[in-house]
Protein backbone atom coordinates (compact mmCIF):
# COMPACT_ATOMS: atom_id res chain seq x y z
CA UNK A 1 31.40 21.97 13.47
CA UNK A 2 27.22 22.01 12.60
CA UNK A 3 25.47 19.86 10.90
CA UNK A 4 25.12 20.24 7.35
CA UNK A 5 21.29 21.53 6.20
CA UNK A 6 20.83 17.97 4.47
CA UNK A 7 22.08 16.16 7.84
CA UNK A 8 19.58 18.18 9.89
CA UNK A 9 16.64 18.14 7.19
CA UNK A 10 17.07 13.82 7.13
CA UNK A 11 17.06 13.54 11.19
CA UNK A 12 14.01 16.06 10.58
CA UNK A 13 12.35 13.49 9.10
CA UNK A 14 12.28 10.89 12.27
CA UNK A 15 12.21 13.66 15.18
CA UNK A 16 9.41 15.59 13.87
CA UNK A 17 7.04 12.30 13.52
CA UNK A 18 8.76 11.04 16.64
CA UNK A 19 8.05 14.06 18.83
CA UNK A 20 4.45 14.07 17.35
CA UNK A 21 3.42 10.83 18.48
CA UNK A 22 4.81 10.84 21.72
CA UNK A 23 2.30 14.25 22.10
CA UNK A 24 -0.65 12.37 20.83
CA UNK A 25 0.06 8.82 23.26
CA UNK A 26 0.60 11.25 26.17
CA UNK A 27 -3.01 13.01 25.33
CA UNK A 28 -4.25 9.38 24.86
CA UNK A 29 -3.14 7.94 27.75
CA UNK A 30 -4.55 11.31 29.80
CA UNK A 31 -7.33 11.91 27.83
CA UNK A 32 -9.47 8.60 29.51
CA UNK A 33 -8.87 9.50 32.70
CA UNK A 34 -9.56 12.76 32.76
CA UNK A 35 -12.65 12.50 30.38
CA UNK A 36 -13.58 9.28 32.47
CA UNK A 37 -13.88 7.35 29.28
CA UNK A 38 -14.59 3.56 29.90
CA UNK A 39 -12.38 1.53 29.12
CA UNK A 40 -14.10 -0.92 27.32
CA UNK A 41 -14.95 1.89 25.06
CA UNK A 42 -11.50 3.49 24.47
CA UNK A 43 -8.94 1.71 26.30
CA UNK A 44 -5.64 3.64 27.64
CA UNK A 45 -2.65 3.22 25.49
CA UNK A 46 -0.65 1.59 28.05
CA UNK A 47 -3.21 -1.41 28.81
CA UNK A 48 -2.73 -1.55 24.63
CA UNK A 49 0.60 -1.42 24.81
CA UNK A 50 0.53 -4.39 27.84
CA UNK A 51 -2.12 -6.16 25.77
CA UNK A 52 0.63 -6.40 22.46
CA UNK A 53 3.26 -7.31 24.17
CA UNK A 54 1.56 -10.12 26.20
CA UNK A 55 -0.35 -11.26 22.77
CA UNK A 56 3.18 -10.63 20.86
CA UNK A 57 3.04 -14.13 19.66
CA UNK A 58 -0.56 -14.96 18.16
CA UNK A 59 0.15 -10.95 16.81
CA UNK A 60 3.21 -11.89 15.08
CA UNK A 61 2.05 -15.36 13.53
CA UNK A 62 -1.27 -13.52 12.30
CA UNK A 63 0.49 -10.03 11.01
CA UNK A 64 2.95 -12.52 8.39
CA UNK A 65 -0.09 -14.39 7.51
CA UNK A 66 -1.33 -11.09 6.30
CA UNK A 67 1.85 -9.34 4.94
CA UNK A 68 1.80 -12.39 2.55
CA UNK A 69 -1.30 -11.96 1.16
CA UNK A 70 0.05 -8.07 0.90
CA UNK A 71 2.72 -8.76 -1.07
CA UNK A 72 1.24 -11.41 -3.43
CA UNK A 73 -1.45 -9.12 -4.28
CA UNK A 74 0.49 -6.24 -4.18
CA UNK A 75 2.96 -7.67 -6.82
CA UNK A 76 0.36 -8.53 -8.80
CA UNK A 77 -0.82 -5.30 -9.02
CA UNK A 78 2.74 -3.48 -9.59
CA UNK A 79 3.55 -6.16 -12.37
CA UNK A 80 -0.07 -6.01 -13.90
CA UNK A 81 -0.81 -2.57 -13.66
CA UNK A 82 2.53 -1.73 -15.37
CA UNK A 83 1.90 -3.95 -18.26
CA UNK A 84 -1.63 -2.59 -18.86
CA UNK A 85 -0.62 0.75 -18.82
CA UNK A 86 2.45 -0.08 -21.27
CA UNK A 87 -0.19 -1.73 -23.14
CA UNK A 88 -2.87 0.99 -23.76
CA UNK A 89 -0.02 3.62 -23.73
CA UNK A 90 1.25 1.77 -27.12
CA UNK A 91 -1.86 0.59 -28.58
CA UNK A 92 -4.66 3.35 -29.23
CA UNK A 93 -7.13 1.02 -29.54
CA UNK A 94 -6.31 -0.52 -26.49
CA UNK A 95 -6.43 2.90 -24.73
CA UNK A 96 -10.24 3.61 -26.40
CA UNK A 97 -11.72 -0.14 -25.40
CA UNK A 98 -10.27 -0.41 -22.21
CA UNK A 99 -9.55 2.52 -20.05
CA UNK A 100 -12.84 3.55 -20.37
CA UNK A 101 -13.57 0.01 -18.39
CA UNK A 102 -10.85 0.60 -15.83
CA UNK A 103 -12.71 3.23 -15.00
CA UNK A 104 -15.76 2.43 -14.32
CA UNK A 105 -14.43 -0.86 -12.29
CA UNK A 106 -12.55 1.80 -10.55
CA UNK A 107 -15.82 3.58 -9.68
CA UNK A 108 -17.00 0.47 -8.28
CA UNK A 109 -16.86 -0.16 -3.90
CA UNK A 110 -14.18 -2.62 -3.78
CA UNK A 111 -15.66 -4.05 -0.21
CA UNK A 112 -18.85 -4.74 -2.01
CA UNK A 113 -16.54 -7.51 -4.33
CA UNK A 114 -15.33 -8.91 -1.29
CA UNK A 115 -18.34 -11.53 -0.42
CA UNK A 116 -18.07 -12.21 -4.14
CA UNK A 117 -14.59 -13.09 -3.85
CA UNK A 118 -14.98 -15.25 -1.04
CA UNK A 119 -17.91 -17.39 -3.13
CA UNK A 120 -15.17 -17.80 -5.98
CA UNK A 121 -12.29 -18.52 -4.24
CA UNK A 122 -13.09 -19.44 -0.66
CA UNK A 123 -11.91 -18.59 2.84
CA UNK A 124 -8.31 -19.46 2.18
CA UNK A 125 -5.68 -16.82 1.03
CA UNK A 126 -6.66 -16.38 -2.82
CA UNK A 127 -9.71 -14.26 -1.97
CA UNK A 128 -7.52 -11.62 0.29
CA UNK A 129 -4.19 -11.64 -2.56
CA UNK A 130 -7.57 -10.73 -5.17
CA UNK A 131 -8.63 -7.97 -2.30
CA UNK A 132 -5.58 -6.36 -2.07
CA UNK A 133 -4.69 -6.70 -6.30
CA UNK A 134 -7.94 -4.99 -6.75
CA UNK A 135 -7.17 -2.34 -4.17
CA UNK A 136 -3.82 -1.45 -5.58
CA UNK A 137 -4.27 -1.77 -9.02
CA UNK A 138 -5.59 1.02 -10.55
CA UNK A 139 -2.91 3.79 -8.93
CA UNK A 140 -0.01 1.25 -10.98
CA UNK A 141 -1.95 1.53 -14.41
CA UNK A 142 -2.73 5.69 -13.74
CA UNK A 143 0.98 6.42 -12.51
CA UNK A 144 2.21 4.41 -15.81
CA UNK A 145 0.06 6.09 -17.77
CA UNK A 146 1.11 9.16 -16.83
CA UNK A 147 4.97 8.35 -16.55
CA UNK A 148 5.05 7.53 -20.26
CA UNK A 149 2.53 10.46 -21.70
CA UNK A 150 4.86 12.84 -19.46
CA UNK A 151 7.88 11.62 -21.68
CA UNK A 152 9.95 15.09 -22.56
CA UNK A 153 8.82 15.67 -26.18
CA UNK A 154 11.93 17.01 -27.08
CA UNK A 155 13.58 14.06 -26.12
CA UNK A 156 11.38 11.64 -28.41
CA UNK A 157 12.23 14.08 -31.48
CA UNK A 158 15.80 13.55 -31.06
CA UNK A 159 14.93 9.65 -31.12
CA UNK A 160 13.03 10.34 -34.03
CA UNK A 161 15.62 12.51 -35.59
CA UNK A 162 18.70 9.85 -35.21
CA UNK A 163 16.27 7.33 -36.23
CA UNK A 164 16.10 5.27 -33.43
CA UNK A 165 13.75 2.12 -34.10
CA UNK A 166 11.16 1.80 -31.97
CA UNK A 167 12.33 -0.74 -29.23
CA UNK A 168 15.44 1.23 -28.17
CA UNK A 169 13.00 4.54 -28.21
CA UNK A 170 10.77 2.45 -25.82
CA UNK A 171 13.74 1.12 -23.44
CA UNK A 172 15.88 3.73 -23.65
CA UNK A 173 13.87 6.51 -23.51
CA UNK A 174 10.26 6.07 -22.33
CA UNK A 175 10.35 3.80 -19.70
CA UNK A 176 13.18 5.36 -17.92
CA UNK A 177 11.27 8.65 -17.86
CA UNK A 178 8.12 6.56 -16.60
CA UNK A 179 9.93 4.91 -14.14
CA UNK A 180 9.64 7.75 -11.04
CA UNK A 181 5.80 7.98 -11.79
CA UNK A 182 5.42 4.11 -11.76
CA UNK A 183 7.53 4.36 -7.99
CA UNK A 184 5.56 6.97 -6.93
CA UNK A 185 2.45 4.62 -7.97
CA UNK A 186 3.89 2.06 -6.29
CA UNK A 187 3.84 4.04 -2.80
CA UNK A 188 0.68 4.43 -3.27
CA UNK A 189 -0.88 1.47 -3.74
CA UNK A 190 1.06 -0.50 -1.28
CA UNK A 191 -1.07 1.24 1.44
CA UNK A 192 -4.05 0.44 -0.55
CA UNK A 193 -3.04 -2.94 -0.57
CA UNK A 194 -3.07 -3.54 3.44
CA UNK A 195 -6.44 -2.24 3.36
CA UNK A 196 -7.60 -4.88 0.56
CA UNK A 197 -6.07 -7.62 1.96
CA UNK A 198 -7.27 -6.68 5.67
CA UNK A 199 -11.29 -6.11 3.90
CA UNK A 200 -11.00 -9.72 2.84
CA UNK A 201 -10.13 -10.99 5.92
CA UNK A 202 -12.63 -9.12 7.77
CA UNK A 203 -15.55 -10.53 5.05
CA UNK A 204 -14.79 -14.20 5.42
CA UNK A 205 -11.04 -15.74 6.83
CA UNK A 206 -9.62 -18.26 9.24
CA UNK A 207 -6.66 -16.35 10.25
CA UNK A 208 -4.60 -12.96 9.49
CA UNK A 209 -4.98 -9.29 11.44
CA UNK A 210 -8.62 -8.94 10.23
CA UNK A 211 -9.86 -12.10 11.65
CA UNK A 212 -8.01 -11.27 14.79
CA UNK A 213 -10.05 -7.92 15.32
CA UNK A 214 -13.08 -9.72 14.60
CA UNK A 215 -12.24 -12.43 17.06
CA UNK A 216 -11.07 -9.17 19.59
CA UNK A 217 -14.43 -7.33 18.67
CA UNK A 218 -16.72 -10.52 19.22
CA UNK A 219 -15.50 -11.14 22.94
CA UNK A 220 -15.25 -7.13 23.90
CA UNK A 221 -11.28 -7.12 24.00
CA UNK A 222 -10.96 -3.55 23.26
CA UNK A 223 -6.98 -3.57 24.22
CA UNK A 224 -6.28 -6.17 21.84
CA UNK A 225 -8.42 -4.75 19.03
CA UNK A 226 -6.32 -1.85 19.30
CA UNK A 227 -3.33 -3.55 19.54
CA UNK A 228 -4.30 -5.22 16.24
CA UNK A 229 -4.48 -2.05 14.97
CA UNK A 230 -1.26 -0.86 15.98
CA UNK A 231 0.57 -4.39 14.34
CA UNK A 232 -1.45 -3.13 11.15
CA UNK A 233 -0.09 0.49 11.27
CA UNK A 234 2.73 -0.94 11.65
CA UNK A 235 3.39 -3.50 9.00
CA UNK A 236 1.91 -0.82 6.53
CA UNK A 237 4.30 1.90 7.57
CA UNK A 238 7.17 -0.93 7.34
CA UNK A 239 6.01 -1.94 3.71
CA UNK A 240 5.70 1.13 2.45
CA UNK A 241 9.27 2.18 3.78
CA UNK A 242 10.48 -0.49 1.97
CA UNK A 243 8.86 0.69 -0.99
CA UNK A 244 10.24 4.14 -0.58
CA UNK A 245 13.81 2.73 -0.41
CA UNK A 246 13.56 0.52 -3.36
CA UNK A 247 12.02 3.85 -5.53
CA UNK A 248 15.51 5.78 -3.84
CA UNK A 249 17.57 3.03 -5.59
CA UNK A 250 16.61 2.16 -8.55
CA UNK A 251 18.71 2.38 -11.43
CA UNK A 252 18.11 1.96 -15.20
CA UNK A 253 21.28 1.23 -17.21
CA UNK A 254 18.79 -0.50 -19.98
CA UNK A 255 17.38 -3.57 -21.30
């Protein structure tokens, strides 16, 4: 009996990946011998891979330190970002004043608000939850924004046509059909949001993933920057997968 196409395509999904990087940490762990790289420079993967596992500890207390302030911002962004778009999505005016702003604020190098951010709010965890809101923000209030405009028209004139009031339109009809676009912006930001909450910590902390590269980085520990690294890669991989799973399972049976 073979394996049905949708079977094959899902383990497709883990082999492929896996095979990959098992090439590319074979050419990495090659690659600085043979191109007698120093290994202070670009250490081999398996002095990385000795490095995390005999740092596992200080690795694992740092990388929850950080996933919190990941979250927290992160949830302030989904929740925020949501509203705003519902808000300027309803309210022309608020769509003329204020996306314009968004905008702009967009435009602006969100590193360059991170000193700023520490001066505000200090070295503890509020500046980092602001990095990473302000990092994941602005894909929330876009993919909402788009989620509701993209609303099938001919599915609003039928509301219109059994004279549906407005609230049950908006439930029942508009944020259901924004709902995929608001997951899919979602995915997106929660990447967005490791990297905000890791450009705090690297501007001004006491603890988290950032501080510990800048700690490695400061005393030459090459292997354990990179095993820093790999703890980030992989808490934003896990995240994200956990996104991706929540966006496969939601269901909207109304307000």
């Amino acid at each position: 009996m073979q394996p049905s196409p949708s079977r094959t395509a899902s383990w497709r999904r883990f082999t492929d990946p896996a095979i990959l990087f098992i090439v590319l940490a074979l050419l990495w762990e090659k690659a600085v011998d043979l191109l007698g790289i120093k290994r202070y420079l670009l250490p081999p993967l398996s002095q990385v891979m000795e490095s995390l596992w005999s740092n596992r500890a200080a690795l694992l207390l740092q990388s929850w330190v950080t996933t919190q302030e990941v979250l927290a911002g992160f949830a302030l962004a989904l929740v925020g970002g949501v509203l705003l778009g519902l808000l300027i999505h309803a309210l022309p005016v608020a769509r003329r004043a204020l996306y314009p702003l968004i905008v702009v604020f967009q435009g602006l190098p969100k590193i360059a608000l991170a000193p700023l951010m520490v001066v505000w709010f200090g070295y503890g965890d509020a500046s980092k939850v602001l990095m990473a809101f302000l990092f994941a923000f602005f894909p929330v209030v876009i993919a909402t924004m788009g989620g509701l405009a993209g609303t099938p028209a001919h599915l609003v004139e039928h509301f219109r046509a059994i004279r549906a009031p407005a609230w049950t339109t908006f439930r029942r009809l508009h944020v259901p059909s924004a709902l995929p676009s608001i997951m899919d912006g979602a995915k997106s930001a929660m990447p967005l949001a490791v990297i905000g909450a890791i450009v705090g910590e690297f501007v001004g902390s006491e603890r988290g993933l950032g501080h510990l590269i800048l700690e490695a980085n400061a005393n030459a520990r090459t292997d354990y920057l990179f095993a820093a690294l790999v703890v980030i890669s992989l808490v934003a991989g896990l995240l994200y997968l956990l996104v991706e799973l929540a966006a496969k399972r939601v269901w909207w049976r109304g307000l």
